[in-house]
C-alpha atoms as a PDB file:
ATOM      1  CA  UNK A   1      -5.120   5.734   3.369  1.00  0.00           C
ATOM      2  CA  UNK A   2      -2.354   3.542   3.129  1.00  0.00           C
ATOM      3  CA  UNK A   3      -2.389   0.780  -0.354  1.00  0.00           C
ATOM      4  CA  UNK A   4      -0.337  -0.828  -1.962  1.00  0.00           C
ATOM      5  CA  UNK A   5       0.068  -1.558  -5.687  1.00  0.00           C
ATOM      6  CA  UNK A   6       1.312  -3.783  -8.016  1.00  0.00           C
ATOM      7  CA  UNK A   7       3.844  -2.910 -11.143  1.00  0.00           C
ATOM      8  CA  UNK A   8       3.982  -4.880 -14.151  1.00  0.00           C
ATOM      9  CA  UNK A   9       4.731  -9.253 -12.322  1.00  0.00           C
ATOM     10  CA  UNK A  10       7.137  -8.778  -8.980  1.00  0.00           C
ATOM     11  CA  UNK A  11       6.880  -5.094  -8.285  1.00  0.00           C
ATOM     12  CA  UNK A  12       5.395  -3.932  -5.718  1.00  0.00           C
ATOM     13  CA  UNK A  13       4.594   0.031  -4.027  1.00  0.00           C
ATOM     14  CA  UNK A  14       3.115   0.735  -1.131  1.00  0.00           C
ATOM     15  CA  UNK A  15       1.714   4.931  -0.813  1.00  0.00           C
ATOM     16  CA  UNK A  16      -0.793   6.926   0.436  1.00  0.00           C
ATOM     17  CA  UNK A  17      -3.584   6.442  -2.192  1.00  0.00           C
ATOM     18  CA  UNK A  18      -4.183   9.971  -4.289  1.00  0.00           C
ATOM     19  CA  UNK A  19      -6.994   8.538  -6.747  1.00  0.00           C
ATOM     20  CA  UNK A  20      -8.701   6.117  -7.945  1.00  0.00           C
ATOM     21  CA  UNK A  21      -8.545   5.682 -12.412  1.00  0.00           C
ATOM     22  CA  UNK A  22     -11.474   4.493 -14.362  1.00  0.00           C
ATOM     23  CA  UNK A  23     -10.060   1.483 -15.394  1.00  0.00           C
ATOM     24  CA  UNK A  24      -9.798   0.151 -11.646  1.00  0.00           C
ATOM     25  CA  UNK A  25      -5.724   1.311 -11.438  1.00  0.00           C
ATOM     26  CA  UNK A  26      -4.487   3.309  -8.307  1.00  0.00           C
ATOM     27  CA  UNK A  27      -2.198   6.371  -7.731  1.00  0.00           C
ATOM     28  CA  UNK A  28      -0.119   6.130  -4.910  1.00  0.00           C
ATOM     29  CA  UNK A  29       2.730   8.596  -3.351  1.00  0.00           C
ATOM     30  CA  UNK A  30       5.409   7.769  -2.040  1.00  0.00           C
ATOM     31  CA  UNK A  31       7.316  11.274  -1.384  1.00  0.00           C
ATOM     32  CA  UNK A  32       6.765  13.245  -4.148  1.00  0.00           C
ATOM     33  CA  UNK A  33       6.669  10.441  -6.442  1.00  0.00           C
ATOM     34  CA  UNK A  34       3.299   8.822  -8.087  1.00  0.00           C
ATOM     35  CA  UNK A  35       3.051   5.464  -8.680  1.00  0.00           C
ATOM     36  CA  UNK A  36       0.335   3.923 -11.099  1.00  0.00           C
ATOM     37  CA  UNK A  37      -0.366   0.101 -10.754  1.00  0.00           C
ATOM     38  CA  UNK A  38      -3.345  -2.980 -10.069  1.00  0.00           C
ATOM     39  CA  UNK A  39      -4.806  -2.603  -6.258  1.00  0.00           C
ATOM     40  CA  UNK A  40      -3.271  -5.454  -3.986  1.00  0.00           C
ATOM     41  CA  UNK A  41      -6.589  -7.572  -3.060  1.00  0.00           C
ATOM     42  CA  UNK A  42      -6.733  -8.551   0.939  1.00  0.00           C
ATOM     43  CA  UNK A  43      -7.642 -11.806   1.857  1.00  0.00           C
ATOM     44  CA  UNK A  44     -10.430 -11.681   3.794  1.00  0.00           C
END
């Protein structure tokens, strides 16, 4: 599933979503890189 992620104030990644973290963070890859960051919230 595609997510995307937010990195300290103005950066954002978007990945394929590897796993979940207790504390509510997300892993996302982008190539063979992981990101770790706050879930983007839809509007909905």
């Amino acid at each position: 599933m595609l997510r995307t992620i937010v990195m300290g104030s103005c950066i954002s990644v978007q990945g394929i979503l590897e796993r979940t973290l207790p504390d509510g963070r997300l892993v996302v890859r982008v190539g063979q890189t992981l990101f770790t960051g706050l879930p983007v919230l839809g509007r909905g």
